[in-house]
C-alpha atoms as a PDB file:
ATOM      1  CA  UNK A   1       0.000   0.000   0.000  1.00  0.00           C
ATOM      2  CA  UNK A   2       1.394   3.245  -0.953  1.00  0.00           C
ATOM      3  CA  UNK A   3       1.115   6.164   0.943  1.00  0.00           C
ATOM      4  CA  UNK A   4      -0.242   9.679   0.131  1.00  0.00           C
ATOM      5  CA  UNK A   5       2.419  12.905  -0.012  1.00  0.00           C
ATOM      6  CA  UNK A   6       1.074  15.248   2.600  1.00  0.00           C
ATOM      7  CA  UNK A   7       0.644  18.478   1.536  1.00  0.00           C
ATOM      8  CA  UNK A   8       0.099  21.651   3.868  1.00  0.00           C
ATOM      9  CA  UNK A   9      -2.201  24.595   2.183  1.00  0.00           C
ATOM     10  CA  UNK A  10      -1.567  27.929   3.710  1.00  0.00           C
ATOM     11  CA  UNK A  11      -4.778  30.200   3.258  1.00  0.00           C
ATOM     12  CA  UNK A  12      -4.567  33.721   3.094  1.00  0.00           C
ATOM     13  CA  UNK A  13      -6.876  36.241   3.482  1.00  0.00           C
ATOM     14  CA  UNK A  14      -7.049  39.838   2.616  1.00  0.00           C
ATOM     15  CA  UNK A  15      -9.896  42.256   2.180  1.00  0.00           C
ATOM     16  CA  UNK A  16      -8.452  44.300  -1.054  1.00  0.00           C
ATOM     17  CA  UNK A  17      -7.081  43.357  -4.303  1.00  0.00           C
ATOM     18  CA  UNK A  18      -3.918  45.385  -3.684  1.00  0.00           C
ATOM     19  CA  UNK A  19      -3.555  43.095  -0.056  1.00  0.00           C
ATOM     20  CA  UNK A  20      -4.160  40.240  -2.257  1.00  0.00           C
ATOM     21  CA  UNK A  21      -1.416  40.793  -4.667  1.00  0.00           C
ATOM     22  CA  UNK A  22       0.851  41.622  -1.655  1.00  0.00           C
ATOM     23  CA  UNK A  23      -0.082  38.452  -0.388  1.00  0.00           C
ATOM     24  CA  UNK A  24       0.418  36.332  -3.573  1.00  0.00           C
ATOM     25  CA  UNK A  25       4.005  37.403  -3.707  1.00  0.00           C
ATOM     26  CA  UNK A  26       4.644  36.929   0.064  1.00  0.00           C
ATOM     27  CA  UNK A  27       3.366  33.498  -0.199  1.00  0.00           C
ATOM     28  CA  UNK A  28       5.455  32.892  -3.591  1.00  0.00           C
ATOM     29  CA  UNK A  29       7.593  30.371  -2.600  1.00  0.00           C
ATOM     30  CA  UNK A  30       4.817  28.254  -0.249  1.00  0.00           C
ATOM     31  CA  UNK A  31       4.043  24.904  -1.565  1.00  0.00           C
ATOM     32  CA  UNK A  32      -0.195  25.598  -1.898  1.00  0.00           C
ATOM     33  CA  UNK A  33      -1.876  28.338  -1.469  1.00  0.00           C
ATOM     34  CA  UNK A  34      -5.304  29.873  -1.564  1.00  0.00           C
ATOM     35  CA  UNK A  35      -5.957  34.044  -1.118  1.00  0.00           C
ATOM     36  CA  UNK A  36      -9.603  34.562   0.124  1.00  0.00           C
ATOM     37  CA  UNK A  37     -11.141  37.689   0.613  1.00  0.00           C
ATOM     38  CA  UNK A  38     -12.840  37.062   3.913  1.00  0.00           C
ATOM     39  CA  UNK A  39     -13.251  34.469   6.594  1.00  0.00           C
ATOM     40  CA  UNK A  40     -16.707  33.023   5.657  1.00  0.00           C
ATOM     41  CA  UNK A  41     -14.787  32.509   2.356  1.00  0.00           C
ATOM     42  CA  UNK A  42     -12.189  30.664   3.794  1.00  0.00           C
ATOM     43  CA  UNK A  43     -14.927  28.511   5.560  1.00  0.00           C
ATOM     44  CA  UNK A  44     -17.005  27.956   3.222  1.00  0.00           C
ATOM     45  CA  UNK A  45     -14.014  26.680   1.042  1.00  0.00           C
ATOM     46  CA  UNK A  46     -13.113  24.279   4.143  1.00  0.00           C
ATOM     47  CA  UNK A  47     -16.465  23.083   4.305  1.00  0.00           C
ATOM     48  CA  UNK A  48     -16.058  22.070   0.413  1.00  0.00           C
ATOM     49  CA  UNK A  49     -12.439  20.222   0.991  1.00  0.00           C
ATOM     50  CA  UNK A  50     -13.360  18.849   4.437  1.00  0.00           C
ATOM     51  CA  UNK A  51     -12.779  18.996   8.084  1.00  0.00           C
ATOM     52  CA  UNK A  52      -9.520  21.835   9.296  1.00  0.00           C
ATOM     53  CA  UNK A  53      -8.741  18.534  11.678  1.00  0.00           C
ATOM     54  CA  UNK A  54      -7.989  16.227   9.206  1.00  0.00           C
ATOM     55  CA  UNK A  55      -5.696  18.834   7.051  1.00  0.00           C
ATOM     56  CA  UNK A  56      -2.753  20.759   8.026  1.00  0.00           C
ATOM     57  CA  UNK A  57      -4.181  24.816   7.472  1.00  0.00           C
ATOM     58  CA  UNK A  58      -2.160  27.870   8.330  1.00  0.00           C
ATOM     59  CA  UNK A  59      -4.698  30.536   7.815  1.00  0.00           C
ATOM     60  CA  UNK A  60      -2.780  34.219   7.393  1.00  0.00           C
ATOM     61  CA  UNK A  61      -4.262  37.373   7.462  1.00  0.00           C
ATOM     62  CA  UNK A  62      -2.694  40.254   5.610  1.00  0.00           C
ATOM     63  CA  UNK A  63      -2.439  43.962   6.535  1.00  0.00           C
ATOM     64  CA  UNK A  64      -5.428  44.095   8.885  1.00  0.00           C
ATOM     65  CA  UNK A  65      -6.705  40.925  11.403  1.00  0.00           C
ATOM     66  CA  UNK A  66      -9.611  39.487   9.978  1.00  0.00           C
ATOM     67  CA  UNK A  67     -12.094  38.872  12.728  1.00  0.00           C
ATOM     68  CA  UNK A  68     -13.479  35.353  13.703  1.00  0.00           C
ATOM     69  CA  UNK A  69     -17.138  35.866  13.426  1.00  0.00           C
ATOM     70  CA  UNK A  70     -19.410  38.682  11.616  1.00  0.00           C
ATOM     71  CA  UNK A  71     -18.286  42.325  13.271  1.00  0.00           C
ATOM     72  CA  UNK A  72     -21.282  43.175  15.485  1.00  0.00           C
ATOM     73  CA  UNK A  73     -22.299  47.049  16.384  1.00  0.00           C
ATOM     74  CA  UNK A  74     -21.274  47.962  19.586  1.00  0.00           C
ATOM     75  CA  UNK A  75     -24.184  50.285  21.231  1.00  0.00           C
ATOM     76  CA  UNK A  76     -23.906  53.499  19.420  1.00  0.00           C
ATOM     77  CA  UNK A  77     -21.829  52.671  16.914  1.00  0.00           C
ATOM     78  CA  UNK A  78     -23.263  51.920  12.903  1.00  0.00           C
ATOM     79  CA  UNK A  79     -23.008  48.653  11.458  1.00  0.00           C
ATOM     80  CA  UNK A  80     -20.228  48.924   8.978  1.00  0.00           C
ATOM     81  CA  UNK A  81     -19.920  49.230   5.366  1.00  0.00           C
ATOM     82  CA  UNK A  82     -18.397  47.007   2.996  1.00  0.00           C
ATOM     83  CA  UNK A  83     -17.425  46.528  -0.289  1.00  0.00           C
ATOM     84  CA  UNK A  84     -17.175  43.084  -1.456  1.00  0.00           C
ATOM     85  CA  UNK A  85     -14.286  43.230  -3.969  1.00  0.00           C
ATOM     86  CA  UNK A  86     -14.673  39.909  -5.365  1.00  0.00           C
ATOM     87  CA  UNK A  87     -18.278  39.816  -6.067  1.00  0.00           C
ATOM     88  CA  UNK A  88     -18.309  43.907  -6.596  1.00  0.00           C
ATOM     89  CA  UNK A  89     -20.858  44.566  -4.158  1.00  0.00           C
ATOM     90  CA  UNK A  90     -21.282  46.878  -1.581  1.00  0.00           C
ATOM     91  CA  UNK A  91     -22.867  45.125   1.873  1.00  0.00           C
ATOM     92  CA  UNK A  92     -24.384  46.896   4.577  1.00  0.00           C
ATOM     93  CA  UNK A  93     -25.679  44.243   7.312  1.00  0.00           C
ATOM     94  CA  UNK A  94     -27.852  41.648   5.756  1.00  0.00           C
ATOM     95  CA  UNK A  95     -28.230  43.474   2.408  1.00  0.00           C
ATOM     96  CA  UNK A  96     -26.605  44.114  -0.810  1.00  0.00           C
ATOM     97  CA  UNK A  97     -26.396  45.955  -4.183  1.00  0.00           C
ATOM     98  CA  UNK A  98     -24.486  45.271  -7.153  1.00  0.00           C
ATOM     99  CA  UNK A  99     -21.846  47.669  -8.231  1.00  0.00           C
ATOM    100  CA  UNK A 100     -20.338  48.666 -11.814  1.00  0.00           C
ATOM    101  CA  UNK A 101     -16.888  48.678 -12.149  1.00  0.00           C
ATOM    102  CA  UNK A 102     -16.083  52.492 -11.734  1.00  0.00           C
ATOM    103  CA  UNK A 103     -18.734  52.486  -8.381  1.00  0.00           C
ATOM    104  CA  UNK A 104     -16.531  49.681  -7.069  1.00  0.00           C
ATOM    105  CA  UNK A 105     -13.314  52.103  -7.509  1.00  0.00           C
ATOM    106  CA  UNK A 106     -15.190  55.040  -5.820  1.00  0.00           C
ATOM    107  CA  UNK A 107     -16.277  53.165  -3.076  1.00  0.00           C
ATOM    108  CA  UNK A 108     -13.008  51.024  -2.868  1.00  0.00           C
ATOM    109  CA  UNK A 109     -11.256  54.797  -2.386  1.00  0.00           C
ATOM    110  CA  UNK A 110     -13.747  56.275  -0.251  1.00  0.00           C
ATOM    111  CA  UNK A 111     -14.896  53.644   2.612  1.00  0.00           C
ATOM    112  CA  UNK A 112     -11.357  52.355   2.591  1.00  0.00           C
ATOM    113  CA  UNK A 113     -10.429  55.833   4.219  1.00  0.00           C
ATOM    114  CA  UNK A 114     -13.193  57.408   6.321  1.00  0.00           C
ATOM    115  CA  UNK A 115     -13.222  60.989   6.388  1.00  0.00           C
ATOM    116  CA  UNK A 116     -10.598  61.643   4.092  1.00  0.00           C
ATOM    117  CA  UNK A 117     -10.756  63.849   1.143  1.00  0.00           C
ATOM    118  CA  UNK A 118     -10.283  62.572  -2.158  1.00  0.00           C
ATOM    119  CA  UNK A 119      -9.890  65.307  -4.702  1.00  0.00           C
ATOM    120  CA  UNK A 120     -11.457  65.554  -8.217  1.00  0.00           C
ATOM    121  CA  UNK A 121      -8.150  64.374  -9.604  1.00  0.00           C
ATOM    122  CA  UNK A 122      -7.184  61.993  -6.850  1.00  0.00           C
ATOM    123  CA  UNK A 123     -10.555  60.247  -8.000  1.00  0.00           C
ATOM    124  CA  UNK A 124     -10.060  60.495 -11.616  1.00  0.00           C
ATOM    125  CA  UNK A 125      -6.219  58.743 -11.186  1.00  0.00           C
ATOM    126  CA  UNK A 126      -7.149  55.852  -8.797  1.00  0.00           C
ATOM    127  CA  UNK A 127     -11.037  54.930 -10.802  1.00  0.00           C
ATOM    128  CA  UNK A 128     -10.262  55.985 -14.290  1.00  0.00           C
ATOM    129  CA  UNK A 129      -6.487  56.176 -14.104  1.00  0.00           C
ATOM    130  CA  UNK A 130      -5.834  59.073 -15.952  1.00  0.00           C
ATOM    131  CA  UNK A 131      -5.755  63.015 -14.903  1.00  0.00           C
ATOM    132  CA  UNK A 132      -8.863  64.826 -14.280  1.00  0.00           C
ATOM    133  CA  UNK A 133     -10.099  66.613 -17.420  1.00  0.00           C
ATOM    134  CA  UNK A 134     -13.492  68.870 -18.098  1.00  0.00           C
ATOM    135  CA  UNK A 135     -16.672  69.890 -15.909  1.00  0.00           C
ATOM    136  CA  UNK A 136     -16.359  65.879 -13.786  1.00  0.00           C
ATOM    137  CA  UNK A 137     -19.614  64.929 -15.280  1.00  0.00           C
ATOM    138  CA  UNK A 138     -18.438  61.256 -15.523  1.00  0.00           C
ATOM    139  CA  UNK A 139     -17.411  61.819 -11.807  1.00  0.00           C
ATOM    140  CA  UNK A 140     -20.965  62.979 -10.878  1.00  0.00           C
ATOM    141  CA  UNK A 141     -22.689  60.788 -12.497  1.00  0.00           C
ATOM    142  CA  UNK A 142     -21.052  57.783 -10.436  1.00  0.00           C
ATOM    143  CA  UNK A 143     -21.361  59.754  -7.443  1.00  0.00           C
ATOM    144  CA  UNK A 144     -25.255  59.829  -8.032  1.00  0.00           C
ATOM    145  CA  UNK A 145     -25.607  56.471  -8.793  1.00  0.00           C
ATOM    146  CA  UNK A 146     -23.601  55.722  -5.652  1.00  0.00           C
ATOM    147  CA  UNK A 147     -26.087  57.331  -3.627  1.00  0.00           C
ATOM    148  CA  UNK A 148     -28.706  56.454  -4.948  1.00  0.00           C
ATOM    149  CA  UNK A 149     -27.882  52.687  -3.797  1.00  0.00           C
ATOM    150  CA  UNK A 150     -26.519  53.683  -0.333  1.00  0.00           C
ATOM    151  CA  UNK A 151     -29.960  55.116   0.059  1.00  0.00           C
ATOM    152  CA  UNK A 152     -31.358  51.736  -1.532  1.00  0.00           C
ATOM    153  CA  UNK A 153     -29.615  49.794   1.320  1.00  0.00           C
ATOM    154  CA  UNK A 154     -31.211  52.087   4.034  1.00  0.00           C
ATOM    155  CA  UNK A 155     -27.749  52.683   5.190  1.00  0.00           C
ATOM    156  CA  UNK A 156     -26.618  56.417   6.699  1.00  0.00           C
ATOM    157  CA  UNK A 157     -23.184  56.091   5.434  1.00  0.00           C
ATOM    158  CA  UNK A 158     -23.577  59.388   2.812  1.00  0.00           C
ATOM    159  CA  UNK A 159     -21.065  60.431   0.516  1.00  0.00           C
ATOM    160  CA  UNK A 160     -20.258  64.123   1.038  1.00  0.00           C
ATOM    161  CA  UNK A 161     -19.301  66.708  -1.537  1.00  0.00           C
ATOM    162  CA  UNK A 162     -16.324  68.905  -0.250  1.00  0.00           C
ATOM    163  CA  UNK A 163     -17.118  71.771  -2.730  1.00  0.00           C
ATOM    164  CA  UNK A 164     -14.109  72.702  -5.391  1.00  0.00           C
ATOM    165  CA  UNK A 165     -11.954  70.272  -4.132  1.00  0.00           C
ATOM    166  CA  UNK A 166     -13.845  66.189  -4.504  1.00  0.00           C
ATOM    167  CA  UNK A 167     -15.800  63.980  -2.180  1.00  0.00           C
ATOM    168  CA  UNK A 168     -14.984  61.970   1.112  1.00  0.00           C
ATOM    169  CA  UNK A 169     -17.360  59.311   3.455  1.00  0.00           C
ATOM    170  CA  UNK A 170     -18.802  59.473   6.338  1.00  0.00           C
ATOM    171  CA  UNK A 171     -20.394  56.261   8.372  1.00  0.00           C
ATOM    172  CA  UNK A 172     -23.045  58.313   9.960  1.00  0.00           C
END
């Protein structure tokens, strides 16, 4: 009877596709690997493949720890957020809306960094990748759409205008 090679599987996860590429080249030299975006990913994967007893799994989180369980509200404080990279949706408790490329990108830049500022051309570099260039129509028009599915999801995360200067979120 012959016996069957053991192989470990390291599974990472990170949020963003930038964390994920990070990840990917971290893990370059590792045997088997598998980059999730979350940790009901990573279960639900496990579930497919089997039992985490009867396989060696060293689960890594990248740039930020990925909690355990499903990030509950403290009193007070708004359920969070999220954009679902690899499904390009944006998730706000038990709901969700579909997002077109260029919303993804805005939101991506936006709920990544509460609060901050992102400028007309900031925008137009990181969701269209090229410099900012007449009235921002194209820029507008996302914007609306953007709110118009926030407001969809019952959320009171808003986008804000910052007027002359671009847009930045706020959670509540």
């Amino acid at each position: 009877m012959s016996e069957i090679p053991v192989t470990s599987l390291t599974i990472g996860i990170a949020a963003t596709p930038d964390d994920r590429r990070r990840l990917a080249r971290l893990l370059g030299d590792t045997e088997a690997f598998l980059i999730v975006s979350s940790v009901d990913q990573a279960r639900r994967f496990l579930d497919i493949v089997g039992s985490p007893e009867s396989t060696m799994i060293t689960t890594l989180a990248a740039a930020a720890p990925v909690p355990a369980a499903p990030v509950r509200p403290t009193a007070g404080e708004p359920p969070a957020l999220r954009v679902d990279s690899d499904r390009r949706v944006l998730r706000w408790q038990d709901r969700e809306v579909g997002l077109t490329p260029l919303e993804h990108d805005f939101l991506n830049c936006l709920v990544g960094s509460p609060g901050q500022v992102w400028t007309y051309k900031q925008l137009h570099l990181e969701v269209w990748g090229n410099e900012h260039l007449g009235r921002g129509s194209d820029l507008h028009s996302v914007v609306r759409r953007v709110r118009r599915k926030l407001a969809g999801l019952g959320t009171s995360a808003r986008i804000l205008s910052v007027r002359g200067v671009g847009f930045r979120y706020a959670s509540h």
